[in-house]
N, C-alpha and C. Protein backbone atom coordinates (compact mmCIF):
# COMPACT_ATOMS: atom_id res chain seq x y z
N UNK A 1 -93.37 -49.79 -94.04
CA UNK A 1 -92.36 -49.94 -93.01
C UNK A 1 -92.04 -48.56 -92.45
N UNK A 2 -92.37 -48.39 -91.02
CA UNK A 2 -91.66 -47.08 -90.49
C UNK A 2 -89.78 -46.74 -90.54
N UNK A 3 -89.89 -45.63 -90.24
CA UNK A 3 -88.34 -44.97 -89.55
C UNK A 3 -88.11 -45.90 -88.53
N UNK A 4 -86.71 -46.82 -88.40
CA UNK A 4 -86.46 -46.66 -87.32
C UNK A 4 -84.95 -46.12 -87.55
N UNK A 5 -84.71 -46.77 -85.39
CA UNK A 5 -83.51 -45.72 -85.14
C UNK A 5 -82.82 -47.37 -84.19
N UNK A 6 -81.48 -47.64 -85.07
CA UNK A 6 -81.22 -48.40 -84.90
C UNK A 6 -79.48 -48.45 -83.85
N UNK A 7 -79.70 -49.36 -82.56
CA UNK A 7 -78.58 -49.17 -81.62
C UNK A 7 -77.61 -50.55 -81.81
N UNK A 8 -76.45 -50.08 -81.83
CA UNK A 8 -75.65 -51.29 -81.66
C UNK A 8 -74.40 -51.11 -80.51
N UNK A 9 -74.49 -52.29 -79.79
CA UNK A 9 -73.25 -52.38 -78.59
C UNK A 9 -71.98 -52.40 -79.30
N UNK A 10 -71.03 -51.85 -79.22
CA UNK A 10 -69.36 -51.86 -79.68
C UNK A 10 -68.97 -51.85 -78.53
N UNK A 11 -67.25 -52.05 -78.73
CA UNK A 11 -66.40 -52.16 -77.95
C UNK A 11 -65.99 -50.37 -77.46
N UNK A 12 -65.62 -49.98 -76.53
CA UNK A 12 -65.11 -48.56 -76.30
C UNK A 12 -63.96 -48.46 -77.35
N UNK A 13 -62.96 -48.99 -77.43
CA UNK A 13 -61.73 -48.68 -78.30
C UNK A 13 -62.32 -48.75 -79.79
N UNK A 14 -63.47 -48.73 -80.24
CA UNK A 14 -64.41 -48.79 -81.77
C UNK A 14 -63.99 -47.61 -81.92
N UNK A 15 -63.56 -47.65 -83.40
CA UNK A 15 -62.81 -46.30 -84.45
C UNK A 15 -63.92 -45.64 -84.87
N UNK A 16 -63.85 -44.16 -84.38
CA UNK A 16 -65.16 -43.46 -83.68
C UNK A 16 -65.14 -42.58 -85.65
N UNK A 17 -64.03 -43.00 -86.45
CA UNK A 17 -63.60 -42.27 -87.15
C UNK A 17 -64.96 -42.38 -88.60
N UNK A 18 -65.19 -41.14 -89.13
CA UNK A 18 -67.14 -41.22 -89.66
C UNK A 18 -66.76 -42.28 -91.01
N UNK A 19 -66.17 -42.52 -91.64
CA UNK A 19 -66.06 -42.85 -92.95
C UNK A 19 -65.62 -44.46 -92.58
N UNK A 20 -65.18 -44.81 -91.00
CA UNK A 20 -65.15 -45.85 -91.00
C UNK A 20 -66.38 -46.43 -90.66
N UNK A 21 -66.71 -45.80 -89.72
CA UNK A 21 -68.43 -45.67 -88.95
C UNK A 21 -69.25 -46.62 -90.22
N UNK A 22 -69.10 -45.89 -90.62
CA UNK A 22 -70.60 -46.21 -91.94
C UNK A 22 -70.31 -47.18 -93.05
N UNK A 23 -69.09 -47.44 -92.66
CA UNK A 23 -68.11 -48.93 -93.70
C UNK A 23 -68.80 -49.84 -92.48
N UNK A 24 -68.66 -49.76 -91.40
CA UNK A 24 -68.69 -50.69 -90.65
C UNK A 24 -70.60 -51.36 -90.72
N UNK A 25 -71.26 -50.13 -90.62
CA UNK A 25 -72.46 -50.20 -90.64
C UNK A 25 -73.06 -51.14 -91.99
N UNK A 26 -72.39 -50.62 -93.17
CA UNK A 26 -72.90 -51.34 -94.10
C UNK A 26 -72.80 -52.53 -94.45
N UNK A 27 -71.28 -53.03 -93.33
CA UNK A 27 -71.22 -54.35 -93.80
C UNK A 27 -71.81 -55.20 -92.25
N UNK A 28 -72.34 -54.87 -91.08
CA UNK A 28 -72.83 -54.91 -90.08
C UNK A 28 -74.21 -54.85 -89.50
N UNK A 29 -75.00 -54.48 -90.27
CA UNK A 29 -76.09 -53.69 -90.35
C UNK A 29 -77.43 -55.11 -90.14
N UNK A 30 -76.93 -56.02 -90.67
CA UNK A 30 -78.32 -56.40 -90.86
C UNK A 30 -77.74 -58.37 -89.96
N UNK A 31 -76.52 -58.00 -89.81
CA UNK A 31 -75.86 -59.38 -89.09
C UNK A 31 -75.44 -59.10 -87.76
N UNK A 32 -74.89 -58.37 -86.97
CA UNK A 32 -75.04 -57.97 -85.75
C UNK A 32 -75.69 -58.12 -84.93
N UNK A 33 -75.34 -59.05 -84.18
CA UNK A 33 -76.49 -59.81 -82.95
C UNK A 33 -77.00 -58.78 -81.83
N UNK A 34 -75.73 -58.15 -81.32
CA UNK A 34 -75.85 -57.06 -79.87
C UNK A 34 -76.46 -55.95 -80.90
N UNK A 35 -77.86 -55.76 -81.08
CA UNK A 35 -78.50 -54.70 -81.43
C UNK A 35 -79.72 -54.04 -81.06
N UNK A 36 -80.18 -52.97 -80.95
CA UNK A 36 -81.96 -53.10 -80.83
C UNK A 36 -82.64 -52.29 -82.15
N UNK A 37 -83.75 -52.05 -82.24
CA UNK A 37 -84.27 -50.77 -83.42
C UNK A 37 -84.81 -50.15 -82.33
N UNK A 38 -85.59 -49.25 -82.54
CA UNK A 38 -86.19 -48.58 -81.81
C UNK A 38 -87.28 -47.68 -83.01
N UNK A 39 -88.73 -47.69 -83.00
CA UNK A 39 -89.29 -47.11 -83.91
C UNK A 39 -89.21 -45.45 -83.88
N UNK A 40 -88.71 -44.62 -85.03
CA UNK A 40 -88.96 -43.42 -84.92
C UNK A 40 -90.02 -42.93 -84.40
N UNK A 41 -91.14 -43.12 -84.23
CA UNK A 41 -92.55 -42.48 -83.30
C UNK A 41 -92.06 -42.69 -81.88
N UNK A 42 -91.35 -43.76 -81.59
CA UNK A 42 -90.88 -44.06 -80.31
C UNK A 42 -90.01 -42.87 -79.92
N UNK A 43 -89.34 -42.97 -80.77
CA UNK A 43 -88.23 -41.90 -80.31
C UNK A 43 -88.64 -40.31 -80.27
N UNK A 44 -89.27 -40.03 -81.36
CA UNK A 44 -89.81 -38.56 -80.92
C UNK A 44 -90.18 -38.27 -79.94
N UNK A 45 -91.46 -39.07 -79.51
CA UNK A 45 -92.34 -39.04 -78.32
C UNK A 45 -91.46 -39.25 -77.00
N UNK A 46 -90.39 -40.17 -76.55
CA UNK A 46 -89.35 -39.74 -75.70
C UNK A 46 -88.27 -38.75 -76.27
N UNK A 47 -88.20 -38.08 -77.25
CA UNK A 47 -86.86 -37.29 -77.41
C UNK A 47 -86.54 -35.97 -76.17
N UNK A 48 -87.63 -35.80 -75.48
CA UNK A 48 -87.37 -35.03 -74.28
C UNK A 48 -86.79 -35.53 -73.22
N UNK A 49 -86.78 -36.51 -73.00
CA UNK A 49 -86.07 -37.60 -71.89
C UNK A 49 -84.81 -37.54 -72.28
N UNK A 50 -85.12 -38.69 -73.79
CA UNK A 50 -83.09 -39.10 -74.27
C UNK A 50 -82.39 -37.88 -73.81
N UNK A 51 -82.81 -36.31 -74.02
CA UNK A 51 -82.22 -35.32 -74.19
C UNK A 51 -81.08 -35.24 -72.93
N UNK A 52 -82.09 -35.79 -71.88
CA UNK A 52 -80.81 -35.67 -70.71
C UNK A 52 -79.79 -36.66 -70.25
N UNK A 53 -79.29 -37.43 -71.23
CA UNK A 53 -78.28 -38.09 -71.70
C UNK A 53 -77.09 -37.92 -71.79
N UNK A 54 -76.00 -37.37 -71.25
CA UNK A 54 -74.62 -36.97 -72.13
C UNK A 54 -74.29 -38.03 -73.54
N UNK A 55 -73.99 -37.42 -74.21
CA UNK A 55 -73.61 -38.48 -75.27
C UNK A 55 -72.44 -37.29 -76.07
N UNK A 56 -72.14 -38.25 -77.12
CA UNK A 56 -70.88 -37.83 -78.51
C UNK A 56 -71.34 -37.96 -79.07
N UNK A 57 -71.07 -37.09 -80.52
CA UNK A 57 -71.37 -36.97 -81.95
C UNK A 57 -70.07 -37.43 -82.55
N UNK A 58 -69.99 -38.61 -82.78
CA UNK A 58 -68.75 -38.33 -83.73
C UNK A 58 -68.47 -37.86 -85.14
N UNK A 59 -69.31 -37.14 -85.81
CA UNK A 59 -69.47 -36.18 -86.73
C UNK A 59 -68.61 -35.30 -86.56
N UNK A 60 -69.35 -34.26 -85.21
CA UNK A 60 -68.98 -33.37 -84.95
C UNK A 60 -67.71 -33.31 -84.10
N UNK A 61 -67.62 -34.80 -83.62
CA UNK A 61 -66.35 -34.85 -82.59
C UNK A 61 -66.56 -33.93 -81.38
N UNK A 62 -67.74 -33.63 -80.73
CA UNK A 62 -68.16 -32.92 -79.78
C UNK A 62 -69.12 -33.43 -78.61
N UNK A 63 -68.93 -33.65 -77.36
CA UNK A 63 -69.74 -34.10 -76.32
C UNK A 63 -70.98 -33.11 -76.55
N UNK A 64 -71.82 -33.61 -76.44
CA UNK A 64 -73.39 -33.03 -76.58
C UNK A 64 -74.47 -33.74 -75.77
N UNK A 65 -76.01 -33.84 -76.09
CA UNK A 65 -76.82 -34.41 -75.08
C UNK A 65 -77.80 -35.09 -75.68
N UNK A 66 -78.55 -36.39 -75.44
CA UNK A 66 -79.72 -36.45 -76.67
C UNK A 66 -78.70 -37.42 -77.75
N UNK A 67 -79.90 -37.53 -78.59
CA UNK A 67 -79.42 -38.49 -79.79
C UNK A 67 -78.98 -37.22 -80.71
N UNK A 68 -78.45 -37.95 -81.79
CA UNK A 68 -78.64 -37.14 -83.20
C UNK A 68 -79.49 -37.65 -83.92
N UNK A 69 -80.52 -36.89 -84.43
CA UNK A 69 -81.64 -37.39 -84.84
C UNK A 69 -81.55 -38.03 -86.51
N UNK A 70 -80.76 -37.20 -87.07
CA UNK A 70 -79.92 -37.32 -88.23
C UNK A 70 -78.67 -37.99 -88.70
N UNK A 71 -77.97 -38.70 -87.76
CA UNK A 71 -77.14 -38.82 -87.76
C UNK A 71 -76.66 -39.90 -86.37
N UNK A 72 -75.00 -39.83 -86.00
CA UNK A 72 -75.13 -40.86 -85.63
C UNK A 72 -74.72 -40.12 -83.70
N UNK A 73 -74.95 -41.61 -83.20
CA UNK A 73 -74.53 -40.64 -81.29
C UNK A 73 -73.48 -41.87 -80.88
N UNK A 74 -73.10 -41.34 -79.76
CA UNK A 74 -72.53 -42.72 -78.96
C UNK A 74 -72.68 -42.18 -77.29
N UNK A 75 -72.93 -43.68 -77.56
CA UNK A 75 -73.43 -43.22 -75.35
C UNK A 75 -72.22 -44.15 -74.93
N UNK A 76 -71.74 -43.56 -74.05
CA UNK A 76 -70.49 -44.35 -73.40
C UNK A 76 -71.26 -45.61 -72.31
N UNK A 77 -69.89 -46.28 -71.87
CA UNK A 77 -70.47 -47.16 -70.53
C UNK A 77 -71.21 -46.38 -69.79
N UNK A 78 -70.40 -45.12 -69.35
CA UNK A 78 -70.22 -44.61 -68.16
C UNK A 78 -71.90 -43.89 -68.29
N UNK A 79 -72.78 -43.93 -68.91
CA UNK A 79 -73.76 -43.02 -69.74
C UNK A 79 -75.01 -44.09 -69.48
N UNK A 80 -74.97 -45.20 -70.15
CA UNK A 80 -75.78 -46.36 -70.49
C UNK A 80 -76.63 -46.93 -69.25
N UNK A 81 -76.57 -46.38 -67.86
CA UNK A 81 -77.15 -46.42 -67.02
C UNK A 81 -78.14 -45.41 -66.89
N UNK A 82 -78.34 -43.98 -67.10
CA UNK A 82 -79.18 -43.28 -67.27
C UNK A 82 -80.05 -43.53 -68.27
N UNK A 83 -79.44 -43.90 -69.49
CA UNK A 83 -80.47 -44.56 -70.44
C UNK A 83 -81.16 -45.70 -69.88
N UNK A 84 -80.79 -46.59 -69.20
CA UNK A 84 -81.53 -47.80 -68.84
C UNK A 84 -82.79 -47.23 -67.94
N UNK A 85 -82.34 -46.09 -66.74
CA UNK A 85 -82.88 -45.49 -65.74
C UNK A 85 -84.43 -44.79 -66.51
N UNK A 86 -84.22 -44.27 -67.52
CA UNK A 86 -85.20 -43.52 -68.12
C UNK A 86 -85.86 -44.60 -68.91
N UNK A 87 -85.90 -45.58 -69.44
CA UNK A 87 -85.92 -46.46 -70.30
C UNK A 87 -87.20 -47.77 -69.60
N UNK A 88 -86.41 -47.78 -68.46
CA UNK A 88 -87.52 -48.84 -67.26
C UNK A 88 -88.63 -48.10 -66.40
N UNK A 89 -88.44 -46.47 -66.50
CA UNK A 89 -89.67 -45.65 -65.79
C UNK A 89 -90.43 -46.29 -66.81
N UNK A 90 -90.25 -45.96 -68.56
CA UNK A 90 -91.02 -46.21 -69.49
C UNK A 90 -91.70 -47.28 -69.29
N UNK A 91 -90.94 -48.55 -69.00
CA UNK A 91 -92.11 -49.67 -69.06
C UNK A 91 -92.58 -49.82 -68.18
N UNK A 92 -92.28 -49.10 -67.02
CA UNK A 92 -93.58 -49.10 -65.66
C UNK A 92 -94.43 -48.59 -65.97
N UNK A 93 -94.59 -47.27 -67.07
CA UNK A 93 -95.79 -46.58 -67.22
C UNK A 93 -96.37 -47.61 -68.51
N UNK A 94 -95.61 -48.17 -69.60
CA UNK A 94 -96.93 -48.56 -70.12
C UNK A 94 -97.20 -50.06 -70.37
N UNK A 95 -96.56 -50.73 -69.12
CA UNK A 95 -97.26 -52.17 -68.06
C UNK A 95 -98.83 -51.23 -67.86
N UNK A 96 -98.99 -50.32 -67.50
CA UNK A 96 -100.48 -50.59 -67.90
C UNK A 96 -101.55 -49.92 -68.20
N UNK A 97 -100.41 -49.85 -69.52
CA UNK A 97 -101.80 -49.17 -70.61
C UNK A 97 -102.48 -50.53 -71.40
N UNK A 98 -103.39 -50.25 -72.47
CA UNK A 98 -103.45 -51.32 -72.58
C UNK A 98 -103.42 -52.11 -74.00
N UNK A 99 -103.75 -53.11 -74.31
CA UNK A 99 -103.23 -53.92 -75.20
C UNK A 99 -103.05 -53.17 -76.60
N UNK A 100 -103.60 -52.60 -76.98
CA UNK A 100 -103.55 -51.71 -78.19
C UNK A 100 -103.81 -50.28 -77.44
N UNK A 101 -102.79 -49.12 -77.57
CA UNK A 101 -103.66 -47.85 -77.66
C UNK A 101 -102.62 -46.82 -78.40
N UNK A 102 -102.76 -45.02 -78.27
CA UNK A 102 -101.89 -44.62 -79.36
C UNK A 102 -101.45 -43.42 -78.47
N UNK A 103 -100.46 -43.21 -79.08
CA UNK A 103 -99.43 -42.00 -78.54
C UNK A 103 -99.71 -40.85 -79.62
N UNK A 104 -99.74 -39.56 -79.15
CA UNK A 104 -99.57 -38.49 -79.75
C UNK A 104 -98.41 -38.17 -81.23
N UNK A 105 -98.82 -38.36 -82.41
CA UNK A 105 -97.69 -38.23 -83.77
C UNK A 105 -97.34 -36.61 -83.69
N UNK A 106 -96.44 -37.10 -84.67
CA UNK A 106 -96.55 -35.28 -85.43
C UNK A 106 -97.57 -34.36 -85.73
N UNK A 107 -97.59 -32.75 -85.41
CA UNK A 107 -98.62 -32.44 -86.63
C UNK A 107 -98.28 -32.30 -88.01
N UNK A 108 -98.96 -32.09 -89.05
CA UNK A 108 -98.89 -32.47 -90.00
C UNK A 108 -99.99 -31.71 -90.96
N UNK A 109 -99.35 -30.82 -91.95
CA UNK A 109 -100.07 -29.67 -93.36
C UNK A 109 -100.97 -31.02 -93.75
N UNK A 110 -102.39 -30.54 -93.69
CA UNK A 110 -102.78 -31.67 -94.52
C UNK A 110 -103.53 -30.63 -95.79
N UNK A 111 -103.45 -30.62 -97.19
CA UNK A 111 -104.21 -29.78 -98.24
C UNK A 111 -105.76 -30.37 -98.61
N UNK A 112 -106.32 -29.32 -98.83
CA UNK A 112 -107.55 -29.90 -99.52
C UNK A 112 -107.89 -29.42 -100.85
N UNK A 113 -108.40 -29.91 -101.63
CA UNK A 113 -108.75 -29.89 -103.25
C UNK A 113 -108.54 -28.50 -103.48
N UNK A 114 -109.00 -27.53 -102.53
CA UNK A 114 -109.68 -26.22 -103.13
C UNK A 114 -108.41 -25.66 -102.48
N UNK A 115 -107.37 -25.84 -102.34
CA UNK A 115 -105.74 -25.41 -102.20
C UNK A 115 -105.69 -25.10 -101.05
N UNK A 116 -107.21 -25.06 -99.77
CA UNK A 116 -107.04 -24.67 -98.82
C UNK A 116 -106.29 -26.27 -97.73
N UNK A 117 -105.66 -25.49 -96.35
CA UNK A 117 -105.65 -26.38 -95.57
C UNK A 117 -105.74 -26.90 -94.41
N UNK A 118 -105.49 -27.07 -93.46
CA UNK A 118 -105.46 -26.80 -92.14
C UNK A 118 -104.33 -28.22 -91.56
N UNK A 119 -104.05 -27.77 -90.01
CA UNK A 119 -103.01 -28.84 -89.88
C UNK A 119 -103.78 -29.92 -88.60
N UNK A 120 -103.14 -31.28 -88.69
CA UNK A 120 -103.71 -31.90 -88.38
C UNK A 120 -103.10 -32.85 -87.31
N UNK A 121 -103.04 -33.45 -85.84
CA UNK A 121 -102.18 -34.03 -84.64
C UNK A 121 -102.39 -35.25 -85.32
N UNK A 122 -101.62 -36.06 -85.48
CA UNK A 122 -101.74 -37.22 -85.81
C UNK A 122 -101.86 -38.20 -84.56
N UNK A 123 -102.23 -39.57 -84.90
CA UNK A 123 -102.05 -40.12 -83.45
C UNK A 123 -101.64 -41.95 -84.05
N UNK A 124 -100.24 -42.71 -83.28
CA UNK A 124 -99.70 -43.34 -83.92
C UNK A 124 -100.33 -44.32 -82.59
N UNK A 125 -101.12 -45.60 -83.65
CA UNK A 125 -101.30 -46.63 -82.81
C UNK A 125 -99.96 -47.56 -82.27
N UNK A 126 -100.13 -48.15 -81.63
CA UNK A 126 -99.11 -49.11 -80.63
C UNK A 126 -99.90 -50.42 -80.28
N UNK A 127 -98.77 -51.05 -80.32
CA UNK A 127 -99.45 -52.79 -79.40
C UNK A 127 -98.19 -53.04 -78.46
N UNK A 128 -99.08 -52.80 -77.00
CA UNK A 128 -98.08 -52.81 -75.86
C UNK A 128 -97.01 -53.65 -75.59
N UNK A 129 -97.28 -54.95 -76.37
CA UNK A 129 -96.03 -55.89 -76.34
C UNK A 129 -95.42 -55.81 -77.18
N UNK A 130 -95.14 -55.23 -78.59
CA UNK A 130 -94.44 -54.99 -79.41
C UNK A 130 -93.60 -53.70 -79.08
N UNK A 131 -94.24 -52.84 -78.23
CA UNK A 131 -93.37 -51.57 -77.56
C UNK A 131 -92.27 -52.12 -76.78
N UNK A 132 -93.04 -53.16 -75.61
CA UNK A 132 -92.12 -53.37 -74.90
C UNK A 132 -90.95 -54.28 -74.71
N UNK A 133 -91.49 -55.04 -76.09
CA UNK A 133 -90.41 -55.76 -76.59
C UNK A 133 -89.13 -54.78 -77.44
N UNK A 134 -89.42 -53.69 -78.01
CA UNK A 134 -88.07 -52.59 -78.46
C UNK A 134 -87.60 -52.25 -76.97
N UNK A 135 -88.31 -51.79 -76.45
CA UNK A 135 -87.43 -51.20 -75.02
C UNK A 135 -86.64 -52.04 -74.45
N UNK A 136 -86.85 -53.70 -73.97
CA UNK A 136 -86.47 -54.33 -73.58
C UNK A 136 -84.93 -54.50 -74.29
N UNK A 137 -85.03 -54.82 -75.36
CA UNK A 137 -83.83 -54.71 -76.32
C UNK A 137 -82.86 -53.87 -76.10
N UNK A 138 -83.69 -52.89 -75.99
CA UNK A 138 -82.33 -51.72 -75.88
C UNK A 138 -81.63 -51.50 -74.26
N UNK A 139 -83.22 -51.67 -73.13
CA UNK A 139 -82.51 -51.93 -72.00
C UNK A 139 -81.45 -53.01 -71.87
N UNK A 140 -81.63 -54.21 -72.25
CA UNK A 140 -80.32 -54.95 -72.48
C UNK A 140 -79.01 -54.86 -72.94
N UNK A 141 -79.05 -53.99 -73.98
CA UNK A 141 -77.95 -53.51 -74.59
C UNK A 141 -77.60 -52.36 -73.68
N UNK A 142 -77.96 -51.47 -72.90
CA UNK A 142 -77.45 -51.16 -71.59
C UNK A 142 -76.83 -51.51 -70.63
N UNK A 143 -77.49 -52.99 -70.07
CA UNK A 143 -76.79 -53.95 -68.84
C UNK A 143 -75.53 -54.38 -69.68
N UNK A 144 -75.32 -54.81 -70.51
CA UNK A 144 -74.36 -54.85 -71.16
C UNK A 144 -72.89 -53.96 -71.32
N UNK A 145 -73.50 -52.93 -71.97
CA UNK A 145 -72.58 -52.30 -72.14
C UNK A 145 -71.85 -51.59 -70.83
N UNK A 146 -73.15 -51.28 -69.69
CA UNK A 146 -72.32 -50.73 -68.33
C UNK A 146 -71.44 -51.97 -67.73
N UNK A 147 -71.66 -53.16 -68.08
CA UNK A 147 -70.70 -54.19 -67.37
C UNK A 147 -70.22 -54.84 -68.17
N UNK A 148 -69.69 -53.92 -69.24
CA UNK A 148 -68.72 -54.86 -70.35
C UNK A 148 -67.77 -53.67 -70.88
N UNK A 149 -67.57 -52.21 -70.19
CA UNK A 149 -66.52 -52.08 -71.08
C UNK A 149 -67.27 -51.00 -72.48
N UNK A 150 -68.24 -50.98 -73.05
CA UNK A 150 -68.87 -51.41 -74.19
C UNK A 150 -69.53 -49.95 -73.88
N UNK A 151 -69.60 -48.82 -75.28
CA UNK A 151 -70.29 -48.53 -75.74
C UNK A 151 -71.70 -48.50 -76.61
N UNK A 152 -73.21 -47.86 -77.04
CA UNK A 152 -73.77 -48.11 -77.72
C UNK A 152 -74.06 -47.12 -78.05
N UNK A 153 -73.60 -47.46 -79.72
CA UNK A 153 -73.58 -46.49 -81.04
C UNK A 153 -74.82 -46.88 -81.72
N UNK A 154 -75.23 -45.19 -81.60
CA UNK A 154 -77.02 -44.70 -82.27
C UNK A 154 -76.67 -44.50 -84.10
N UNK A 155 -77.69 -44.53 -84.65
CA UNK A 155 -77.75 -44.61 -86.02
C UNK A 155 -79.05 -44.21 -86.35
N UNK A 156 -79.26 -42.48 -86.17
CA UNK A 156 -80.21 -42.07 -86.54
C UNK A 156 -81.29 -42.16 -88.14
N UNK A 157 -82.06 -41.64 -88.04
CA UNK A 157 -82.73 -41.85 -89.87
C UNK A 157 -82.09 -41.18 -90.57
């Protein structure tokens, strides 16, 4: 089973407060209808996009940009339209790639017996309808939240 990076729609007045955050999550987590995942390979490979996002940390209690990769984000209403905006270029571009193909991974130390090593690009297969079925998800939880009032709180790995 991969990383993922899991979004859920809340209400704006949601107690941004961390120790409630993660009470809420644990008892929320796996029953929560308004949600999407999103696979970590997914997200790396756009983390240059999300970046131009305004979003909150409520960790840090600080407006910032981008997810927290570690941790958790919140994209306001007012926000959740740029995510959608960047989100639907995506599935115009890969409407047509095709049924199976792979996106660029991490690189990655790989060792060999004799202690030597060299590093290596990985490359993470995809099946185009299983991509575009996460995006879809989360674009929804966008239309949503810009016409409801409604934040969506990130929950990094």
């Amino acid at each position: 089973m991969s990383l993922e990076h899991e979004f859920f729609l809340v209400n704006n007045n949601f107690d941004m407060n961390i120790n409630y955050i993660y009470e809420w999550y644990s008892s929320n987590r796996y029953t929560w209808k308004q949600k999407a995942s999103i696979s970590d390979h997914l997200i790396l490979y756009l983390m240059d996009f999300l970046n131009w996002i305004p979003t909150y940390n409520p960790a840090t209690k600080k407006n910032t940009s981008g997810l927290t990769y570690y941790g958790l984000t919140v994209i306001s209403a007012t926000e959740t339209g740029k995510l959608k905006q960047i989100l639907e270029k995506w599935l115009c571009f890969i409407e047509e790639a095709p049924d199976r193909f792979s996106l660029r991974g991490q690189t990655v130390w790989r060792e060999t017996e004799d202690e030597e090593g060299y590093w290596e690009s990985t490359r993470i297969q995809i099946h185009r309808e299983a991509l575009q079925h996460e995006l879809h998800l989360l674009v929804n939880l966008t239309i949503q939240a810009s016409g409801g009032n409604k934040s969506i709180l990130h929950f990094g790995i």
